[in-house]
N, C-alpha and C. Protein backbone atom coordinates (compact mmCIF):
# COMPACT_ATOMS: atom_id res chain seq x y z
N UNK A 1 38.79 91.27 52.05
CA UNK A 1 38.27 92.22 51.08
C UNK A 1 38.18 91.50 49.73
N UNK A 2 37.50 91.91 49.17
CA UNK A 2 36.74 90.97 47.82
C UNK A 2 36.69 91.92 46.75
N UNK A 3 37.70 91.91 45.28
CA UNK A 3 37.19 92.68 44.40
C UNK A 3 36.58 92.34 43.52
N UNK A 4 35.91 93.09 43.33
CA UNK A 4 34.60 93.02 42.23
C UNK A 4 35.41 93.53 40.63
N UNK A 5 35.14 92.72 39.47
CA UNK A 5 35.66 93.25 38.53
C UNK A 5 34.41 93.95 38.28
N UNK A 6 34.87 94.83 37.29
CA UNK A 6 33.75 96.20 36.66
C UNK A 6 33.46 95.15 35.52
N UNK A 7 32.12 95.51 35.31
CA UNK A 7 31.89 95.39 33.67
C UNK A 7 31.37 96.87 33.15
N UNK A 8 32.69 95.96 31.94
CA UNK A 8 32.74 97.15 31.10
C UNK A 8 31.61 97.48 30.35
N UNK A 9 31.15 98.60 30.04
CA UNK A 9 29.74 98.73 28.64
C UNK A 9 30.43 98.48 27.56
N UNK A 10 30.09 97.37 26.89
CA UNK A 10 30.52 97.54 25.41
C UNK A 10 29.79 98.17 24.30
N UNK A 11 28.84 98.88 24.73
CA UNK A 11 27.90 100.01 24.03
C UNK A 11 28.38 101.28 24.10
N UNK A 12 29.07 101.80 24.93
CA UNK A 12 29.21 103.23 25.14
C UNK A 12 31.12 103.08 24.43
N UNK A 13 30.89 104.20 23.85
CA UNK A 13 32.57 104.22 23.01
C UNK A 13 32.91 104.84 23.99
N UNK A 14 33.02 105.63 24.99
CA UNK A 14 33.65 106.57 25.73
C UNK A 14 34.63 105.36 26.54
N UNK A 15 33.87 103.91 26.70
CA UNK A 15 34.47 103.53 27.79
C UNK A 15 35.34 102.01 26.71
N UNK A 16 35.10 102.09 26.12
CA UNK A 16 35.72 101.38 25.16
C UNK A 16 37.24 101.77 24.81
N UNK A 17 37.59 102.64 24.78
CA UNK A 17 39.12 103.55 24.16
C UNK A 17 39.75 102.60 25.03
N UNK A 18 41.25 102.64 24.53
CA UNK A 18 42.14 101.88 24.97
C UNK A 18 42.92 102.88 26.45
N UNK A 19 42.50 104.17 26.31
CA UNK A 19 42.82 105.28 27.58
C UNK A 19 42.12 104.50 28.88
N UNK A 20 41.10 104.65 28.49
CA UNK A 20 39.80 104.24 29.69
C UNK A 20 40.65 102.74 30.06
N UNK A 21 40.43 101.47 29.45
CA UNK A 21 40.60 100.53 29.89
C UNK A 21 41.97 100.51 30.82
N UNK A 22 43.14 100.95 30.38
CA UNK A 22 44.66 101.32 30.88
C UNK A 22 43.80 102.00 32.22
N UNK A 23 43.38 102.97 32.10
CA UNK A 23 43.38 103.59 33.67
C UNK A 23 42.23 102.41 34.41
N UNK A 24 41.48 102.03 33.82
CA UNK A 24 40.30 101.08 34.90
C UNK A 24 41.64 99.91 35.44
N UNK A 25 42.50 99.79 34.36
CA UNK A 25 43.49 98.64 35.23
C UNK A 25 44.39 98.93 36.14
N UNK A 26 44.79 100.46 35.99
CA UNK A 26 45.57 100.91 36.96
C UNK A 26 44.96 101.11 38.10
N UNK A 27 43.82 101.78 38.10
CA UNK A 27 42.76 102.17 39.24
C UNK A 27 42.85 100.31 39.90
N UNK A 28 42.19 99.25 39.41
CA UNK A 28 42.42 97.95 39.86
C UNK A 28 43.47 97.22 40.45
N UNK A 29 44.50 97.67 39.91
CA UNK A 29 45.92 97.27 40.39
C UNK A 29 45.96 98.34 41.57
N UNK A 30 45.76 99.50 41.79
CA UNK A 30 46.06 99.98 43.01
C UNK A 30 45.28 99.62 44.39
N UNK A 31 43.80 99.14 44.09
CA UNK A 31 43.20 98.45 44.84
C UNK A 31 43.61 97.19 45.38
N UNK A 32 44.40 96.44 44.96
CA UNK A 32 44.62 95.04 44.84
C UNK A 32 45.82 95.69 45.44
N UNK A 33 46.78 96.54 45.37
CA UNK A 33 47.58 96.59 47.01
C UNK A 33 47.48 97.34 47.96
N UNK A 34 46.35 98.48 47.78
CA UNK A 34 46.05 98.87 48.96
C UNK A 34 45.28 97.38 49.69
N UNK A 35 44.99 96.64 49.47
CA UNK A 35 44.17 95.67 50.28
C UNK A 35 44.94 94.46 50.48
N UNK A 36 46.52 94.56 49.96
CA UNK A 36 47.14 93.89 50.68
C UNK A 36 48.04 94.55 51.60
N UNK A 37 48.31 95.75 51.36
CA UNK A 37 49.14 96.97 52.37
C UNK A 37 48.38 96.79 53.45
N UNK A 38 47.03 96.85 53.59
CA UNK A 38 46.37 96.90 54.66
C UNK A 38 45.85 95.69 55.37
N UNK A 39 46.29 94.82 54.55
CA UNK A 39 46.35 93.02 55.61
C UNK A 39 47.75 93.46 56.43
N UNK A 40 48.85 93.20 55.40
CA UNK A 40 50.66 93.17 56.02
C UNK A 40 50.24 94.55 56.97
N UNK A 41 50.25 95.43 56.98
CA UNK A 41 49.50 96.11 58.31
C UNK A 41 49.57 95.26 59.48
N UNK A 42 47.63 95.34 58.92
CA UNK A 42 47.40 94.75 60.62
C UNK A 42 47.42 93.06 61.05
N UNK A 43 48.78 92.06 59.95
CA UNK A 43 48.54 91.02 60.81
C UNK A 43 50.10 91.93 61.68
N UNK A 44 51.21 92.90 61.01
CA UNK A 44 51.78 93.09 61.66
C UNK A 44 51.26 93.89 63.43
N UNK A 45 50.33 94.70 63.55
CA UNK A 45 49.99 94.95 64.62
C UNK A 45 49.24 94.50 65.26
N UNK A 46 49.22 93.22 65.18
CA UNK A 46 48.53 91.74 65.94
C UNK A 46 49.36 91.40 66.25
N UNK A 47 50.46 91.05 65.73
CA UNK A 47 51.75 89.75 65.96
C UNK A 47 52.09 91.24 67.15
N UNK A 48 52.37 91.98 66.96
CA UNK A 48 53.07 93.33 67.77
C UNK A 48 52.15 93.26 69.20
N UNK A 49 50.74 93.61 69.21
CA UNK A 49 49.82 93.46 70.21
C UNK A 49 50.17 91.74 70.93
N UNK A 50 50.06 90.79 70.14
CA UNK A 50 50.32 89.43 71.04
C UNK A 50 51.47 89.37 71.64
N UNK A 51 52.29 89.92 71.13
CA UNK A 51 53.76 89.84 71.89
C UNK A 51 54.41 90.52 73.10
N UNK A 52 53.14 92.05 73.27
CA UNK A 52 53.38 92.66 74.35
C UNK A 52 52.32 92.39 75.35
N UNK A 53 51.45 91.48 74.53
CA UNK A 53 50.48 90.30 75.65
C UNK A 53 51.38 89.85 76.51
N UNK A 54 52.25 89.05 76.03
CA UNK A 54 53.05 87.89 76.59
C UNK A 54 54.18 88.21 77.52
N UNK A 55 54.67 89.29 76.72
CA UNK A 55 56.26 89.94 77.86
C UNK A 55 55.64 90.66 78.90
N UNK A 56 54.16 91.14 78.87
CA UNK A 56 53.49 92.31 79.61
C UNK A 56 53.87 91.06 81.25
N UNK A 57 53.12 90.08 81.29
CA UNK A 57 53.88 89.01 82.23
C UNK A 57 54.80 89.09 83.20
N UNK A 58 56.08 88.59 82.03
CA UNK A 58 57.12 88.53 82.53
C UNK A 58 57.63 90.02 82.70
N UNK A 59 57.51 91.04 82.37
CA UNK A 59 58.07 92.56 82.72
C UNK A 59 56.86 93.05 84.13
N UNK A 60 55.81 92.65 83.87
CA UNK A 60 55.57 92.69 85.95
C UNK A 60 56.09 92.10 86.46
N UNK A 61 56.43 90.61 86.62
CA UNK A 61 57.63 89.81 87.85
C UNK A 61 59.07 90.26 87.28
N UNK A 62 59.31 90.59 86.84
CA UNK A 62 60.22 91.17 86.63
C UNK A 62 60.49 92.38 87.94
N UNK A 63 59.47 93.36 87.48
CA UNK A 63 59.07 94.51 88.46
C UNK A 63 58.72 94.02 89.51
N UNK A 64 58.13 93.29 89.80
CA UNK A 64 58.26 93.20 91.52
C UNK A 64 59.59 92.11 92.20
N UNK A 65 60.07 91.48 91.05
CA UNK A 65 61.02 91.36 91.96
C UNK A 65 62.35 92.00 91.87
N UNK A 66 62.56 93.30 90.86
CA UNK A 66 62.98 94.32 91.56
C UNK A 66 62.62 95.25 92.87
N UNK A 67 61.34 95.57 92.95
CA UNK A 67 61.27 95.83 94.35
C UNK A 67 61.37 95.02 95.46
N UNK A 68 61.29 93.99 95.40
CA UNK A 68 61.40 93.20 96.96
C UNK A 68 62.87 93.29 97.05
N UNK A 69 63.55 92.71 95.54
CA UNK A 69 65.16 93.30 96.06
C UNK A 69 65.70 94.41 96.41
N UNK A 70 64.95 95.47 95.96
CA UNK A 70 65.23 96.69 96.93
C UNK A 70 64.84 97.17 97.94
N UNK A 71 63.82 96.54 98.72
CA UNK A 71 63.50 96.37 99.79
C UNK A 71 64.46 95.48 100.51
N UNK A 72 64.95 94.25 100.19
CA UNK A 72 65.91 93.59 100.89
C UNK A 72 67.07 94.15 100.86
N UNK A 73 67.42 95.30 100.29
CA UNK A 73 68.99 96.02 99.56
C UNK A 73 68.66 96.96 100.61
N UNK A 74 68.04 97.54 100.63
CA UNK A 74 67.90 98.58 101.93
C UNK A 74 67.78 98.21 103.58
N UNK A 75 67.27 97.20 103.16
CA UNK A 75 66.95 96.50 104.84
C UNK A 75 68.19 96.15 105.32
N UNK A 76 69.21 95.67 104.70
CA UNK A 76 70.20 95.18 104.90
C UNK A 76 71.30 96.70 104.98
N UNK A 77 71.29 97.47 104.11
CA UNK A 77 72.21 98.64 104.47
C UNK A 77 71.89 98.86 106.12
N UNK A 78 70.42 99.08 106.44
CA UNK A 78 70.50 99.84 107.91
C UNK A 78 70.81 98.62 108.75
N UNK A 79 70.47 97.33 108.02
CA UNK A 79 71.49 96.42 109.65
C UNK A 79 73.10 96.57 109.38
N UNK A 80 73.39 97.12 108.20
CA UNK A 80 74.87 96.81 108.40
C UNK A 80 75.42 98.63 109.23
N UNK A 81 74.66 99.56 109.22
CA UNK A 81 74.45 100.80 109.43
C UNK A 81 74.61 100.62 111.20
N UNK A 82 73.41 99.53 111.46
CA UNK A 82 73.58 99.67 112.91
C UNK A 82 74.32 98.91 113.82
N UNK A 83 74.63 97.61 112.85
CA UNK A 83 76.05 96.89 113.42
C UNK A 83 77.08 97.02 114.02
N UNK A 84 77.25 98.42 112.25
CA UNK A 84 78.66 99.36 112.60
C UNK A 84 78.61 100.62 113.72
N UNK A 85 77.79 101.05 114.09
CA UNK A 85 77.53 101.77 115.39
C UNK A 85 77.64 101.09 116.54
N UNK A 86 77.05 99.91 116.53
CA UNK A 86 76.95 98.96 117.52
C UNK A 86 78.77 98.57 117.64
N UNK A 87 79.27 98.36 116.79
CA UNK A 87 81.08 98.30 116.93
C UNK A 87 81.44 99.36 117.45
N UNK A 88 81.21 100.47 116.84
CA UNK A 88 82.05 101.87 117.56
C UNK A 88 81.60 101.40 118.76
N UNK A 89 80.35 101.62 119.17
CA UNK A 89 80.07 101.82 121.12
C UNK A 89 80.95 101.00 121.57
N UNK A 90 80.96 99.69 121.26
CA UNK A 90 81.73 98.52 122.18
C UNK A 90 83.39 98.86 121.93
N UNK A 91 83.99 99.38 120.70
CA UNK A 91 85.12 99.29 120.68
C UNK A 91 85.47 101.33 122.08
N UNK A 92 84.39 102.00 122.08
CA UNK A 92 85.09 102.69 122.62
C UNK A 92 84.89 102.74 124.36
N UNK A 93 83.84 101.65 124.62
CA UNK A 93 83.64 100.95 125.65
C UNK A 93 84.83 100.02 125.98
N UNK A 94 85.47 99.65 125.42
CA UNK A 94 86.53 98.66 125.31
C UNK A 94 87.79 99.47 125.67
N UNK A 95 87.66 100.29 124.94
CA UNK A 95 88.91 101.28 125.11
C UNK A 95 89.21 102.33 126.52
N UNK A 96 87.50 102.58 126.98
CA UNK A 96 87.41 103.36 127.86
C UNK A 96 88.10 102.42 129.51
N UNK A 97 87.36 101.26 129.02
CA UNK A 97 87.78 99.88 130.30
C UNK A 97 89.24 100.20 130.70
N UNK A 98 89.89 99.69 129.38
CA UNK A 98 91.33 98.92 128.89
C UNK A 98 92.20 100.27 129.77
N UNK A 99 91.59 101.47 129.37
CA UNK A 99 92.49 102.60 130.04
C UNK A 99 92.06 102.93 131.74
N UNK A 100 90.76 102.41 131.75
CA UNK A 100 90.33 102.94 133.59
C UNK A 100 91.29 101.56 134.49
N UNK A 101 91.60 100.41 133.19
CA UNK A 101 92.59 99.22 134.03
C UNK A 101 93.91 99.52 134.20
N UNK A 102 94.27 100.10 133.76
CA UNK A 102 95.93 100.63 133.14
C UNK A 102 96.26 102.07 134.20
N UNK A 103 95.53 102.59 134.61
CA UNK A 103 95.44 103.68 135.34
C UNK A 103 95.04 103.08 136.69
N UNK A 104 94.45 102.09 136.90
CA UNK A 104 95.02 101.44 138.37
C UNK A 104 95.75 100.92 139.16
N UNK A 105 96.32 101.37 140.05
CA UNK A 105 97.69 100.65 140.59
C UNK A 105 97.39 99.37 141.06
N UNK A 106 98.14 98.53 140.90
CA UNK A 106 98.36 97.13 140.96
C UNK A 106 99.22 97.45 142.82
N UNK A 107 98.39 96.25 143.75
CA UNK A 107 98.81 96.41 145.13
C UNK A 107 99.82 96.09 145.41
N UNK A 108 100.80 96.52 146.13
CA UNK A 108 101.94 96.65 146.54
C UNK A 108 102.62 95.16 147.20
N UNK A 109 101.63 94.34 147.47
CA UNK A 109 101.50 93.23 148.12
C UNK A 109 102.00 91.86 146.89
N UNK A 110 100.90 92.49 145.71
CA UNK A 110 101.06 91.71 144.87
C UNK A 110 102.31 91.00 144.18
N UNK A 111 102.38 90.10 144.21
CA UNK A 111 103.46 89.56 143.41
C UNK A 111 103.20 89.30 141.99
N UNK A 112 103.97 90.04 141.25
CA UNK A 112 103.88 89.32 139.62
C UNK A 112 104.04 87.96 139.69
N UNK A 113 103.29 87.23 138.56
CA UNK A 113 102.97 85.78 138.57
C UNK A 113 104.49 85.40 137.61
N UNK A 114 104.71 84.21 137.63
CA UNK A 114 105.84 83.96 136.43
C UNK A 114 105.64 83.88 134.95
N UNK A 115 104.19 83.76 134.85
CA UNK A 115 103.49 83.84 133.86
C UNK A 115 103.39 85.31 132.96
N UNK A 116 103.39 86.58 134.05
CA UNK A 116 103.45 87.77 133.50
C UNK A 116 104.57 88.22 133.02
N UNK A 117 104.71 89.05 131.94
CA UNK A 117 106.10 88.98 131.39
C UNK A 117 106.90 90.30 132.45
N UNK A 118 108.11 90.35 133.03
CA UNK A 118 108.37 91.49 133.53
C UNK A 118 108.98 92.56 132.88
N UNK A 119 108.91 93.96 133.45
CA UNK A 119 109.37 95.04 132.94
C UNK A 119 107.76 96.08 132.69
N UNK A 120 108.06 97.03 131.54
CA UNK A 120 106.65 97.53 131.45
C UNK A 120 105.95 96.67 130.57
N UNK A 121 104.88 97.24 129.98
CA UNK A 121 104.03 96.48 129.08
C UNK A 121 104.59 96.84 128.21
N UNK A 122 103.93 96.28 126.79
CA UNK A 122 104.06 96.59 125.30
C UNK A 122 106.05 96.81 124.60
N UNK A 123 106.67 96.70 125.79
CA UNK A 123 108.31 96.48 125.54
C UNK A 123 108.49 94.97 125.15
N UNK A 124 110.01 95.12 124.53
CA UNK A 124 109.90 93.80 124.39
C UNK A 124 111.52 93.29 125.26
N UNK A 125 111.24 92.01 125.92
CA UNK A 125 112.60 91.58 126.89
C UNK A 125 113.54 91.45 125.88
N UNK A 126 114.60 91.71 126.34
CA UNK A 126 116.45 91.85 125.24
C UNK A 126 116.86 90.92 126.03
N UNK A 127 117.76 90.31 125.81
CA UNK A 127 118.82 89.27 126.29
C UNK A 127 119.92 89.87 126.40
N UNK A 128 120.74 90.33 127.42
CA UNK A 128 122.12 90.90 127.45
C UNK A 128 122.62 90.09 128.00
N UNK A 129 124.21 90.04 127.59
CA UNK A 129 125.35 89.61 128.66
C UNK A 129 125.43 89.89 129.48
N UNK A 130 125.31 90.74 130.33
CA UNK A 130 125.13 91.21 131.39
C UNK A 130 124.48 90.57 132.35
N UNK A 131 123.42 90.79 131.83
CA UNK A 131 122.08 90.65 132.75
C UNK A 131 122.36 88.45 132.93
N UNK A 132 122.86 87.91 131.91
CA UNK A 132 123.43 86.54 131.99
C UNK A 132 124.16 86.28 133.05
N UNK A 133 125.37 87.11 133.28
CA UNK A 133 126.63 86.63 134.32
C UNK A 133 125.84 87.00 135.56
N UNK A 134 124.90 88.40 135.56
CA UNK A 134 124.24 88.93 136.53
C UNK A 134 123.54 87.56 137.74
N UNK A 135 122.84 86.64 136.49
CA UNK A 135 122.12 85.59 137.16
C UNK A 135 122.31 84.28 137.79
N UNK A 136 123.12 84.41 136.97
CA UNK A 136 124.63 82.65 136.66
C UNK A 136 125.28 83.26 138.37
N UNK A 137 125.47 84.59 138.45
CA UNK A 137 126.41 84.67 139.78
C UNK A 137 125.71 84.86 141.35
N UNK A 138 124.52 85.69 140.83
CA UNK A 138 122.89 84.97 141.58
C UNK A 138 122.82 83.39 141.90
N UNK A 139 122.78 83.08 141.36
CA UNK A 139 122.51 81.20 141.46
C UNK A 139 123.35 80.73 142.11
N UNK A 140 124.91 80.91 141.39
CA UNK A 140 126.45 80.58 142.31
C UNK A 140 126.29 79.46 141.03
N UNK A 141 126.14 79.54 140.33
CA UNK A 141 126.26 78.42 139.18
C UNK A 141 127.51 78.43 138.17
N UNK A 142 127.71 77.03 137.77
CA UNK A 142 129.24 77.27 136.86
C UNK A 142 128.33 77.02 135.48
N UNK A 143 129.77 78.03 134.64
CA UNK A 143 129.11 77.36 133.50
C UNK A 143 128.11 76.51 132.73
N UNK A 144 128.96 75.52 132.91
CA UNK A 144 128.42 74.22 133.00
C UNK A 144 127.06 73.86 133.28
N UNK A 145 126.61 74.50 134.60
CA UNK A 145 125.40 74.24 135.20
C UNK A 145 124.68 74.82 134.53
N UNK A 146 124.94 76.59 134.07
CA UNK A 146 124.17 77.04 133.75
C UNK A 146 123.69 76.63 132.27
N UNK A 147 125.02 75.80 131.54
CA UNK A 147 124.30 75.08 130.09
C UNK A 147 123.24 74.11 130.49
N UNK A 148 123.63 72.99 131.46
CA UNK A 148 122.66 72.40 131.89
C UNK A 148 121.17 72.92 131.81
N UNK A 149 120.83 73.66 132.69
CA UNK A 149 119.52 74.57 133.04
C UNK A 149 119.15 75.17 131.85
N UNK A 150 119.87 75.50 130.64
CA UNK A 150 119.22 75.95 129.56
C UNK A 150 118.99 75.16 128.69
N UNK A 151 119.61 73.75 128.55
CA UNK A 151 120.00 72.56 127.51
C UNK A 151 120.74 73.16 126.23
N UNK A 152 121.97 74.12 127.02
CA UNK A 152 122.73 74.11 125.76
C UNK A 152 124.36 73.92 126.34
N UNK A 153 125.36 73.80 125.25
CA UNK A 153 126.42 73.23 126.03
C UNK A 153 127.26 74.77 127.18
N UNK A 154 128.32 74.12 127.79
CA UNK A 154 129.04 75.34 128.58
C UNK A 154 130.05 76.12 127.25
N UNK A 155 130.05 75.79 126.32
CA UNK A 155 131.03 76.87 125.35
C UNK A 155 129.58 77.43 124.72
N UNK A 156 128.20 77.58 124.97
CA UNK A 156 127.70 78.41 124.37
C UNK A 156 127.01 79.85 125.07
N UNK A 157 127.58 79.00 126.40
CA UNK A 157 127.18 80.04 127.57
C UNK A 157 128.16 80.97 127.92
N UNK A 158 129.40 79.95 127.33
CA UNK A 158 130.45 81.19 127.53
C UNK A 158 130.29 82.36 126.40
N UNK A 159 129.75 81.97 125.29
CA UNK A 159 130.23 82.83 123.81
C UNK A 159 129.03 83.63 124.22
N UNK A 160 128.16 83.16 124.84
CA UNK A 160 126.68 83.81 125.40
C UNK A 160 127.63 85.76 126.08
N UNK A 161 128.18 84.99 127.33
CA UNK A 161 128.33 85.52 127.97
C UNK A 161 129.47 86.82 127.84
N UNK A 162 130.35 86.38 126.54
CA UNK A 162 131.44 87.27 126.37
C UNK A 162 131.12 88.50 125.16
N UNK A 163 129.27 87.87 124.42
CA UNK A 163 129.30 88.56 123.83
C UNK A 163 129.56 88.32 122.41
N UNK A 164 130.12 86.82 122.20
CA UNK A 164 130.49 86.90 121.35
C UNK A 164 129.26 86.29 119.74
N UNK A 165 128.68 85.58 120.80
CA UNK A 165 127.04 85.41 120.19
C UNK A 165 126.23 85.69 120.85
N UNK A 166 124.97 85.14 120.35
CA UNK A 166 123.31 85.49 121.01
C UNK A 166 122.50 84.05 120.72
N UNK A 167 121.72 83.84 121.99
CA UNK A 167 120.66 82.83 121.34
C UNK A 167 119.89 83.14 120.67
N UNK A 168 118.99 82.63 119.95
CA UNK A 168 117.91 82.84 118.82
C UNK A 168 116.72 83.43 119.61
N UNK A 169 116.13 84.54 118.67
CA UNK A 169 115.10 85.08 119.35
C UNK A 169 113.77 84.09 119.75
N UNK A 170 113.96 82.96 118.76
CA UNK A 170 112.51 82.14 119.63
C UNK A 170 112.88 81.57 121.12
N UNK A 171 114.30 81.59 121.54
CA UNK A 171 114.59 80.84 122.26
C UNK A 171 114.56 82.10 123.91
N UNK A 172 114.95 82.92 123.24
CA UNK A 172 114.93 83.95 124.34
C UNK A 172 113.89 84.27 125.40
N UNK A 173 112.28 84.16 125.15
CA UNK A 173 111.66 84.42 126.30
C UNK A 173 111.71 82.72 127.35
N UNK A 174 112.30 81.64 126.77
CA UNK A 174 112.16 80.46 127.28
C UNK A 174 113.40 80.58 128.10
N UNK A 175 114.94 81.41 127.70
CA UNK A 175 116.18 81.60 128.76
C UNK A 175 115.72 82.34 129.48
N UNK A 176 115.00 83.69 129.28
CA UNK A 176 114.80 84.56 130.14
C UNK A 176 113.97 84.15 131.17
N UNK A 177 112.74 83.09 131.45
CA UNK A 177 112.23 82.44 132.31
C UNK A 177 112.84 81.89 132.88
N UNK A 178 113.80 80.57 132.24
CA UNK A 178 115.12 79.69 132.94
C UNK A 178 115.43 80.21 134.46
N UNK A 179 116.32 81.39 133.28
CA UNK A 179 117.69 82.73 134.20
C UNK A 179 116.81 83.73 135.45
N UNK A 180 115.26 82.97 135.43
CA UNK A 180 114.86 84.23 136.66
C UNK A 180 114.34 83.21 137.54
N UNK A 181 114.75 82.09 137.43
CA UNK A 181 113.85 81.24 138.31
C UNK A 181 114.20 81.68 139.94
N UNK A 182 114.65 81.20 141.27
CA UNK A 182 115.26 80.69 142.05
C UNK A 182 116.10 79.28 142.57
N UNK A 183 117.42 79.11 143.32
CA UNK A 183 117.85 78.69 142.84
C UNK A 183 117.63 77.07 142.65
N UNK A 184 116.80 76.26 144.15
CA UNK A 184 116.17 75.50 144.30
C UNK A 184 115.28 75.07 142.68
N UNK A 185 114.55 75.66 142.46
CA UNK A 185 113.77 75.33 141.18
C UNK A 185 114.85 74.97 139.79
N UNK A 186 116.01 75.88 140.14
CA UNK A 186 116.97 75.53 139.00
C UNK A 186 117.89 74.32 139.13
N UNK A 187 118.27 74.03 140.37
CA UNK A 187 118.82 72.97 140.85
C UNK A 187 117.88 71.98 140.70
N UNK A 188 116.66 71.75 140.96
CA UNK A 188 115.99 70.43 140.63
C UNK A 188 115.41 70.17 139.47
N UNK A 189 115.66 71.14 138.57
CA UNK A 189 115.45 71.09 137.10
C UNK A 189 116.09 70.51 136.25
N UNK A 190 117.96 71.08 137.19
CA UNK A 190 119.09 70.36 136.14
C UNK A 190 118.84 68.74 136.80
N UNK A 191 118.51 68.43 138.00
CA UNK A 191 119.11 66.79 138.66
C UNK A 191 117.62 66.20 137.53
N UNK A 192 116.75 67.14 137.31
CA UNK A 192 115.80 65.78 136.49
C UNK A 192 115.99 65.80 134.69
N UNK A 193 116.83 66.40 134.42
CA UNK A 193 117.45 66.87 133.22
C UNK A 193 118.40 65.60 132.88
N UNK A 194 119.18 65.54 134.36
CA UNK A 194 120.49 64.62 134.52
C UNK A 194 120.29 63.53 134.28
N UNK A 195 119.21 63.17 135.55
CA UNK A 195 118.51 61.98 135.67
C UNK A 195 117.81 61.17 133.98
């Protein structure tokens, strides 16, 4: 924008007064910032327009790759949705087995293996004195022998036996196998022990 200065008439007194000139400069001075009010304006809503040029961009990939991640956020709930269904069936398939096995009698013929633990299931074997002298007198074994066959000495079989100690629980399902063998198997256990 381009201002034009006025010329003044220097013929006409009306426009001559020192009133007139004061307002032609004020009237001028207000022109001279309306026409810079209205640049600072619009370079500001240029710089404003270029800038939502530029983010306009990056705020679509932005947006779509929020949706593909919520497309992958959902896809993934229903596999983990059908996984976990897929667990129930098998665990109550599992369960249904475990009990149609447990509810079958085992044949009369069968011999428990030495491998199976005896008594019922889910109990756990105790070590008594008792059930010690019970086996030791089964065998026909002395003392002695019977420390042999366990590899511990005859005063621990006695303190075993009177009650007056206990072997250690790691050691217990390894006596309790020992003490059920027969007696052959226990006898050639201690001569290669000896040996």
């Amino acid at each position: 924008m381009v201002l034009k200065t006025p010329i003044i008439n220097t013929d006409s007194p009306a426009r001559n007064t020192p009133a007139f000139i004061q307002v032609w400069d004020a009237a001028r001075a207000l022109s001279y910032d309306a026409g810079m009010t209205t640049f600072a304006e619009a370079l500001k809503k240029e710089i404003a327009r270029i800038a939502r040029k530029e983010l306009r961009e990056e705020i679509t990939a932005m947006r779509k790759l929020g949706v593909t991640q919520r497309v992958d956020i959902s896809a993934l709930k229903k596999e983990v949705k059908s996984l976990q269904s897929s667990l129930k069936k098998l665990e109550k398939l599992r369960l249904a087995l475990s009990s149609s096995v447990s509810l079958a009698k085992p044949s009369p013929t069968a011999k428990p293996s030495p491998d199976t633990p005896r008594g019922k299931p889910g109990r756990r074997v105790m070590f008594t004195a008792e059930r010690l002298k019970a086996q030791r007198a089964r065998l026909g074994f002395t003392q002695e022998q019977m420390g042999q066959l366990l590899g511990v000495s005859s005063l621990s079989i006695w303190k075993w036996e009177s009650g007056g100690a206990s072997p250690r629980a790691a050691r217990v399902p390894e006596i309790l196998e020992k003490i059920a063998m027969g007696k052959r198997e226990a006898l050639s256990l201690i001569e290669e022990r000896v040996a």
